[in-house]
C-alpha atoms as a PDB file:
ATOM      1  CA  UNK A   1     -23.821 -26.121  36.425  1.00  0.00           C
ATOM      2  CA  UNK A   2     -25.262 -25.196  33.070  1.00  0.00           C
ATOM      3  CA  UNK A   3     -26.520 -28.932  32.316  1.00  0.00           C
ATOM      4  CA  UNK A   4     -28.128 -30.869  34.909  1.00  0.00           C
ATOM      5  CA  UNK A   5     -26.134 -34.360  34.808  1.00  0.00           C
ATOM      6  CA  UNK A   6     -25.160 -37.748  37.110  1.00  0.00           C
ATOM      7  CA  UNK A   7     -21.958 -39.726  36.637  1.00  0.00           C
ATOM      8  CA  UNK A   8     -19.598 -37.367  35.038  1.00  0.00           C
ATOM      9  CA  UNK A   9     -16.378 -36.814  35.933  1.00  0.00           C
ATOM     10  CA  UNK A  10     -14.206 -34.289  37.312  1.00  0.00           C
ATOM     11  CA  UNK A  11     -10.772 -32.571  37.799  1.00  0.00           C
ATOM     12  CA  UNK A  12      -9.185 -29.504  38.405  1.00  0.00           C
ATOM     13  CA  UNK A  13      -6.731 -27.895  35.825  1.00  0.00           C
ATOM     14  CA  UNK A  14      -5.112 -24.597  36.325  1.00  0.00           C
ATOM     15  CA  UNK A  15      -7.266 -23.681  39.226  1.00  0.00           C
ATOM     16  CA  UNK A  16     -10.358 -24.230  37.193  1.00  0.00           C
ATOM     17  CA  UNK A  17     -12.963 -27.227  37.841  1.00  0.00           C
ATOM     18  CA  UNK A  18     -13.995 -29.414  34.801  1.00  0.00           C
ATOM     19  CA  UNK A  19     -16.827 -31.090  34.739  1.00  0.00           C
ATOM     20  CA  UNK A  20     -16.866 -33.907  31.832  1.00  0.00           C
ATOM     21  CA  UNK A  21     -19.606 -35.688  29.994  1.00  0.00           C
ATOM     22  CA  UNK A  22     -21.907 -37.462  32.434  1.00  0.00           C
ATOM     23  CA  UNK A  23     -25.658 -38.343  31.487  1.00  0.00           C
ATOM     24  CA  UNK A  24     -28.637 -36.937  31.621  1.00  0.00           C
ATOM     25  CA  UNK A  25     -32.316 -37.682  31.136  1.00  0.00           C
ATOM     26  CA  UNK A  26     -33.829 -38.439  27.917  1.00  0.00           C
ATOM     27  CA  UNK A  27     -35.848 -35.655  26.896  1.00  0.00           C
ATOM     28  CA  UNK A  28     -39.285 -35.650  28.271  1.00  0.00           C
ATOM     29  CA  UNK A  29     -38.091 -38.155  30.347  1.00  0.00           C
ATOM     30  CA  UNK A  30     -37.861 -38.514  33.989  1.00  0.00           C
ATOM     31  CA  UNK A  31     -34.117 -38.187  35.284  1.00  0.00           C
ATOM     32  CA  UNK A  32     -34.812 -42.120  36.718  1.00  0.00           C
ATOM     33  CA  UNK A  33     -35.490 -43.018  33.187  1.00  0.00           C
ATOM     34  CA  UNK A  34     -33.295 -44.178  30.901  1.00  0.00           C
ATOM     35  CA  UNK A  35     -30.727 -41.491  29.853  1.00  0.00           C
ATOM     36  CA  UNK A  36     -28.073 -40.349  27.499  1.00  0.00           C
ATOM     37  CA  UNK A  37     -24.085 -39.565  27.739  1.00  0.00           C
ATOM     38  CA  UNK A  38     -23.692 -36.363  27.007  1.00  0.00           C
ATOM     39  CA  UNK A  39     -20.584 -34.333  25.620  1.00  0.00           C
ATOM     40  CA  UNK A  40     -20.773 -31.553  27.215  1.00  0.00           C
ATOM     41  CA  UNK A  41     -18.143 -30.122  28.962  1.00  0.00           C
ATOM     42  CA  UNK A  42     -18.163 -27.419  32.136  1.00  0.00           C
ATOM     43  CA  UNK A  43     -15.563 -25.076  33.239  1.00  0.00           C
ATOM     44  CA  UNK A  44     -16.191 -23.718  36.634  1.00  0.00           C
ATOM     45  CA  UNK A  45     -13.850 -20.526  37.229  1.00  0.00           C
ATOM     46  CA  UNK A  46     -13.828 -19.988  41.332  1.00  0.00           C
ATOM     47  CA  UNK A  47     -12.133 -16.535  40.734  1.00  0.00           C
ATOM     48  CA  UNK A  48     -15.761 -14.957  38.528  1.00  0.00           C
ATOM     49  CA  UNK A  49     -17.972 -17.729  39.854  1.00  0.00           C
ATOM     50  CA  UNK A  50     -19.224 -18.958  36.947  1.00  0.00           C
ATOM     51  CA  UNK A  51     -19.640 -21.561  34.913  1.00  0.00           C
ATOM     52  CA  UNK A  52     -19.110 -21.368  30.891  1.00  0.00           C
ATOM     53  CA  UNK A  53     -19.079 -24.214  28.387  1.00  0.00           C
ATOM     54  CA  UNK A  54     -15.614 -25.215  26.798  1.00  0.00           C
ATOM     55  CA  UNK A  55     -14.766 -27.606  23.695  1.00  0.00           C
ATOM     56  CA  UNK A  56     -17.021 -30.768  23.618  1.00  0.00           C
ATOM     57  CA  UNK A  57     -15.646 -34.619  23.885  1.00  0.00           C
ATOM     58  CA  UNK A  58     -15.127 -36.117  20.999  1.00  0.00           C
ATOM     59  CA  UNK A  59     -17.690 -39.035  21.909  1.00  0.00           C
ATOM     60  CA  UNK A  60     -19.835 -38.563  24.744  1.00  0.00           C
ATOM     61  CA  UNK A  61     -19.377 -40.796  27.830  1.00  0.00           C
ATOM     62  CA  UNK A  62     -20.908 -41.127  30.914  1.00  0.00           C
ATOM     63  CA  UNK A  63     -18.729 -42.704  34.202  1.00  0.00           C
ATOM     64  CA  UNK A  64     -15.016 -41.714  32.901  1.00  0.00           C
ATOM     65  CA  UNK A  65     -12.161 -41.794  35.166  1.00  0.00           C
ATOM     66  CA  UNK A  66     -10.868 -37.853  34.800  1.00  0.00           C
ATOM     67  CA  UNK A  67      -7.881 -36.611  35.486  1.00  0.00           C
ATOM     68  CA  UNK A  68      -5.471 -33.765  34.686  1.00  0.00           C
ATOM     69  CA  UNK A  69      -1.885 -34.098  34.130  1.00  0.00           C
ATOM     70  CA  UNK A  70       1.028 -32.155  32.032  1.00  0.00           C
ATOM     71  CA  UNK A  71      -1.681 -29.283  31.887  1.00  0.00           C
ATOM     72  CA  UNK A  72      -3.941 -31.623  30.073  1.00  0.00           C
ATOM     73  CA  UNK A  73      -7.429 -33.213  31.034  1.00  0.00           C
ATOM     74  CA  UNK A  74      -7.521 -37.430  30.250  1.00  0.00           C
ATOM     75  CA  UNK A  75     -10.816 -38.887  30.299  1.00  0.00           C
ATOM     76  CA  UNK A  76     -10.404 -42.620  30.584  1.00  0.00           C
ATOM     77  CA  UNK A  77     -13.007 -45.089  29.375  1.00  0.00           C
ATOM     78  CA  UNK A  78     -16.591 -44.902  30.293  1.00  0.00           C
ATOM     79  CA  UNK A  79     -19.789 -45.662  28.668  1.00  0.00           C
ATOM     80  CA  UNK A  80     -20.819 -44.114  25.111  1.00  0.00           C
ATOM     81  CA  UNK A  81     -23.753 -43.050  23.927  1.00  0.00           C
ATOM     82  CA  UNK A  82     -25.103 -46.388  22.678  1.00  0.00           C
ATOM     83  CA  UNK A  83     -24.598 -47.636  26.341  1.00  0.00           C
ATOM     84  CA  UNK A  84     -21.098 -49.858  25.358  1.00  0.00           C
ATOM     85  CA  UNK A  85     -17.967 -49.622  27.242  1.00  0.00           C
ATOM     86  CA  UNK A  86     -15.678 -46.989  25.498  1.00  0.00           C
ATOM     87  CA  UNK A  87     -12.064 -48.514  25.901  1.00  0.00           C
ATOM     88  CA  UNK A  88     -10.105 -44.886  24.983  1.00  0.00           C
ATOM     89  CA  UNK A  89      -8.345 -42.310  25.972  1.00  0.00           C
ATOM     90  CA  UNK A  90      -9.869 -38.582  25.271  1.00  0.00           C
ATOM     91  CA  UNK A  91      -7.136 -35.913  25.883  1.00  0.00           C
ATOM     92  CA  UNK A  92      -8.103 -32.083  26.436  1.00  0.00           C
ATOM     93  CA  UNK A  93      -6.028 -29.378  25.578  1.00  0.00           C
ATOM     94  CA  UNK A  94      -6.790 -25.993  27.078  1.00  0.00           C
ATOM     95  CA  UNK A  95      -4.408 -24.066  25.538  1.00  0.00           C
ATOM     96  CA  UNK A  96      -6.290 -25.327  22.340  1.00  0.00           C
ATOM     97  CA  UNK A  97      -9.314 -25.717  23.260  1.00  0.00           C
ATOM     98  CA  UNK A  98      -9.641 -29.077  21.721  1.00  0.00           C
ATOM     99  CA  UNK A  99     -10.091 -32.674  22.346  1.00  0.00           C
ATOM    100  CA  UNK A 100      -7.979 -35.223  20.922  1.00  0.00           C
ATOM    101  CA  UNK A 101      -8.164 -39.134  20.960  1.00  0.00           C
ATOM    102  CA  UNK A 102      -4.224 -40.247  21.344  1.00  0.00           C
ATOM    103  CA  UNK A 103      -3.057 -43.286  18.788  1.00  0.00           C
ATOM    104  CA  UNK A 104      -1.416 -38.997  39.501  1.00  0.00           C
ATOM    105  CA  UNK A 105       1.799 -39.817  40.159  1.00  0.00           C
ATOM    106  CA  UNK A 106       4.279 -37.883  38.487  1.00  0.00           C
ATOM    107  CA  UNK A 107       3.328 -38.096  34.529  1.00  0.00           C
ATOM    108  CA  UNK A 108       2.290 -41.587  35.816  1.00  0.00           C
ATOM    109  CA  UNK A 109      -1.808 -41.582  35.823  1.00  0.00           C
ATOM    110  CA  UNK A 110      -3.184 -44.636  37.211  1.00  0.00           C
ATOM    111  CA  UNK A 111      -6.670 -46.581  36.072  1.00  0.00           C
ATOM    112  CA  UNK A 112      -7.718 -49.259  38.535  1.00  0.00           C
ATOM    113  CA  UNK A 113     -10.756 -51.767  39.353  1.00  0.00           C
ATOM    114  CA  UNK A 114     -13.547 -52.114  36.230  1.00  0.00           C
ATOM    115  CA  UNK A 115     -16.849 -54.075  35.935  1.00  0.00           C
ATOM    116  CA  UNK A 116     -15.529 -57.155  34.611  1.00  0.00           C
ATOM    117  CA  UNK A 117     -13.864 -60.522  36.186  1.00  0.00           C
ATOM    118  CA  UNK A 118     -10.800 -59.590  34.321  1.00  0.00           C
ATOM    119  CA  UNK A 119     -10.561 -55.832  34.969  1.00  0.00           C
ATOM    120  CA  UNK A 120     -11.687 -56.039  38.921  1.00  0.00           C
ATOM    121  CA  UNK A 121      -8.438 -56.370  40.595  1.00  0.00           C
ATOM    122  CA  UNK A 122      -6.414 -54.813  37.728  1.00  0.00           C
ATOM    123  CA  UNK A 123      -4.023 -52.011  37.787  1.00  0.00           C
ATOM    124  CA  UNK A 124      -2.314 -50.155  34.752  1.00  0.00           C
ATOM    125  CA  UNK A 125      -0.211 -46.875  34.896  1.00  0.00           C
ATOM    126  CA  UNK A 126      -0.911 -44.672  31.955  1.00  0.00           C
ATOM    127  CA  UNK A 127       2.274 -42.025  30.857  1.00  0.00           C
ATOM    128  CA  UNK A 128       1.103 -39.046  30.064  1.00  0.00           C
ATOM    129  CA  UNK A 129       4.180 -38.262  27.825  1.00  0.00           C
ATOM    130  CA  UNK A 130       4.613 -41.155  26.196  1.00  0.00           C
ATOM    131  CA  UNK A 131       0.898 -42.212  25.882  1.00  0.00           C
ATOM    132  CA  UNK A 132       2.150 -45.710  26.864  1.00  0.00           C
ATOM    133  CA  UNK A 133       0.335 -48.322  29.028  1.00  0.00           C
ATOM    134  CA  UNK A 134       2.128 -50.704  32.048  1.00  0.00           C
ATOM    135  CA  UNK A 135       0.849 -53.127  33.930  1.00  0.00           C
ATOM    136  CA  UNK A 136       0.564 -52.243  38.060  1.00  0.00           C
ATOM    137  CA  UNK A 137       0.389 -54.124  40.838  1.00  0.00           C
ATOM    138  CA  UNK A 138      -3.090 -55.895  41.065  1.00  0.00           C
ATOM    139  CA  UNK A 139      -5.493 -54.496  44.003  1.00  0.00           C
ATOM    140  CA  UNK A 140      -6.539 -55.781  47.127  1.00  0.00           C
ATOM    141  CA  UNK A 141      -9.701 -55.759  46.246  1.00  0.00           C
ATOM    142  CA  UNK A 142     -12.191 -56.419  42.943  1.00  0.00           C
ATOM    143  CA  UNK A 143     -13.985 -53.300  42.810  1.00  0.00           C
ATOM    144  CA  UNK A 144     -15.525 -50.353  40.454  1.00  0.00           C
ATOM    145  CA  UNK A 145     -16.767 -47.104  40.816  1.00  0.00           C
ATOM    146  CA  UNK A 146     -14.124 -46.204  43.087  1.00  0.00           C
ATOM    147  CA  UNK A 147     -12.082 -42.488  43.951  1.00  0.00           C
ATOM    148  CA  UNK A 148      -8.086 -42.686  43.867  1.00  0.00           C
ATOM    149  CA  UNK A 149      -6.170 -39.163  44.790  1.00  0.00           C
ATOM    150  CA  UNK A 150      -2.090 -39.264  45.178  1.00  0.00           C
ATOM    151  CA  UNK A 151      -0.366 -38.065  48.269  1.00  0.00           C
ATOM    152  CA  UNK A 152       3.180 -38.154  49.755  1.00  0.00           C
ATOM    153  CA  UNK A 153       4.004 -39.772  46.651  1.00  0.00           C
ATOM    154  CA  UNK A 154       1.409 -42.972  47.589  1.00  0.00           C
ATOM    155  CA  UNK A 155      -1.648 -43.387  45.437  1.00  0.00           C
ATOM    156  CA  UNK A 156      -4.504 -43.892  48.116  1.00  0.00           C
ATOM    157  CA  UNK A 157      -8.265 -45.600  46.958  1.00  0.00           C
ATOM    158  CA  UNK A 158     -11.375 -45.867  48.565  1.00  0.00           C
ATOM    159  CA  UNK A 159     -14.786 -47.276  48.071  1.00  0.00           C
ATOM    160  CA  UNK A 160     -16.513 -49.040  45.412  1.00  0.00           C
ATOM    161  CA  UNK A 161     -17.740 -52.141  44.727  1.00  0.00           C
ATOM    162  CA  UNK A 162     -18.312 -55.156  42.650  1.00  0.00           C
ATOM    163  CA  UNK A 163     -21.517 -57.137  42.628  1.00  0.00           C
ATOM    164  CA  UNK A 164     -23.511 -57.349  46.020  1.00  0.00           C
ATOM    165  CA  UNK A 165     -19.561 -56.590  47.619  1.00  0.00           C
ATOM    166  CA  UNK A 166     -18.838 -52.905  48.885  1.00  0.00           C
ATOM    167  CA  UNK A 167     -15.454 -52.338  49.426  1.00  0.00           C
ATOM    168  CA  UNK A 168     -15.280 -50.767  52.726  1.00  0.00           C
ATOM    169  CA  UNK A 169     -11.068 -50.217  52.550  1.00  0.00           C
ATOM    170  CA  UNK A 170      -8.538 -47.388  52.409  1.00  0.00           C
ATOM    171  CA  UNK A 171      -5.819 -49.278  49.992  1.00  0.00           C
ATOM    172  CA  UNK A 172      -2.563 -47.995  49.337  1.00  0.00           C
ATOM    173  CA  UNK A 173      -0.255 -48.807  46.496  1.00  0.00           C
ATOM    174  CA  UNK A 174       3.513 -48.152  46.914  1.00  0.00           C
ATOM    175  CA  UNK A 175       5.387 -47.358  43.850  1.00  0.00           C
ATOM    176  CA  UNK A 176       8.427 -47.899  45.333  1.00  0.00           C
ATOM    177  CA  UNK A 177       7.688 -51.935  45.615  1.00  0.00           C
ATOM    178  CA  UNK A 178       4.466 -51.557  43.034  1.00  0.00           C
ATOM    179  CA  UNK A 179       2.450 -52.901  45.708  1.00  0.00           C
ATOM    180  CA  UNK A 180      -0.839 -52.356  47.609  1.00  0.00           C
ATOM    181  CA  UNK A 181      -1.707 -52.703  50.956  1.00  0.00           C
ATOM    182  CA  UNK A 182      -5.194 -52.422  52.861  1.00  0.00           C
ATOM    183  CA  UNK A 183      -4.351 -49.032  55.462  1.00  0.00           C
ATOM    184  CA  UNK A 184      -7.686 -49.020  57.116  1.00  0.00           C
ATOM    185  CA  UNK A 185     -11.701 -49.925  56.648  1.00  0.00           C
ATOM    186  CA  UNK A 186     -13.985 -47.104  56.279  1.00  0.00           C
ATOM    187  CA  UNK A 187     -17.339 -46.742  58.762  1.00  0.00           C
ATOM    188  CA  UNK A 188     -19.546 -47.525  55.444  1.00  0.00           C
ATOM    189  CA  UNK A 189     -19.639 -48.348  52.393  1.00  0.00           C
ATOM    190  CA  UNK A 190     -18.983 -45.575  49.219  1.00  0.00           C
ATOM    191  CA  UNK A 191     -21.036 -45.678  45.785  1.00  0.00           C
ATOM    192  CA  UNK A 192     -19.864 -43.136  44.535  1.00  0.00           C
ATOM    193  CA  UNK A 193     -17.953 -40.950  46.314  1.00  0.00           C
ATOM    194  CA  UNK A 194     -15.602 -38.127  46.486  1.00  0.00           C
ATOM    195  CA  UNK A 195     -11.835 -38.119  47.662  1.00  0.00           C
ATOM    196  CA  UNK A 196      -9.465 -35.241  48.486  1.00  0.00           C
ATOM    197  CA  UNK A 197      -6.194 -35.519  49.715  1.00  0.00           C
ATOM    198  CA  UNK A 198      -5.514 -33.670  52.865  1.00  0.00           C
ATOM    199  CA  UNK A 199      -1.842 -34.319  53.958  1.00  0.00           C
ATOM    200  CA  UNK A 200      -2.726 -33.843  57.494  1.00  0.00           C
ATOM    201  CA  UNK A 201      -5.214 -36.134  57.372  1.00  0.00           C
ATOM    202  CA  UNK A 202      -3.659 -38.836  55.161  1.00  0.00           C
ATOM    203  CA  UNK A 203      -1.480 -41.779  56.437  1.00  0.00           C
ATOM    204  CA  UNK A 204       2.079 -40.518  55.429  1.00  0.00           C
END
């Protein structure tokens, strides 16, 4: 990448990988050392193999929950520059080039878990047409810092955790009955991690 960063997020979007805001050390500092959320935005093209810079956030976050839908990039959330919780929604146009701030499952995009009592076990479905918010089924599990990917029409999350607790489960939620249930337990325990769907290794 052309900025060295830690907790960004990232999606892929019309074969391209994004890579989106994230933080990075302080300069002159050590990257331990307290840090910044940056802007920045990478596009990683596997077809030149390279990396080039694309339109900047609108406010910098570090730890978003990134995801592209409708041919659009949403970065959910995350933590701003002056270290508080962000609570919007960036959208990112590449057609445009452009980010926007609007007043997966289908154009459904899910947010789960979150770093507060309230938000834990939570569970709200996002349209990406409509902009509109709805209440999901609550998780199995309080946890943040978790991976989600969809598959077989199921929306499958692993890892995470909340407090001293790591969530050691492969949860499934069910749109069908808007419902989650715990599929299996995991060998140990995920902070962060990465999660691709493979249909022949997912449980259909």
């Amino acid at each position: 990448m052309l900025v060295a960063r830690f907790g960004h997020g990232s999606a892929e979007l019309k074969h391209c990988l994004y890579v989106v805001g994230g933080h990075t050390a302080a300069t002159g500092s050590l990257p331990a050392s307290p840090s910044v959320s940056l802007k920045q935005v990478e596009q990683y093209d596997p077809a030149t193999n390279k990396w080039t810079m694309v339109a900047p956030l609108r406010e910098g976050v570090s730890n978003a929950a990134v995801v592209s839908a409708k041919l659009k990039l949403f970065a959910f959330g995350g933590t701003s520059v002056s270290h508080d919780k962000l609570p919007k929604v960036q959208c990112y146009d590449p057609s445009e080039n452009r980010w926007s701030v609007p007043a997966v499952l289908g154009t459904q995009i899910f947010i789960m878990g979150g770093d507060t009592e309230f938000s834990a076990c939570s569970a709200y479905k996002f349209n990406s047409e409509t902009y509109q918010w709805t209440k999901a089924g609550d998780v199995t599990a309080k946890r943040m810092s978790c991976h989600a990917v969809a598959s077989g029409n199921k929306l499958f999350v692993v890892g995470g955790y909340f407090g001293i607790q790591r969530c050691k489960t492969l949860d499934c939620y069910d749109p069908t009955i808007d419902a989650w249930n715990s599929i299996t337990t995991v060998p140990y325990s995920l902070i962060p991690t990465a999660f691709v769907s493979t249909w022949k290794h997912l449980p259909s």
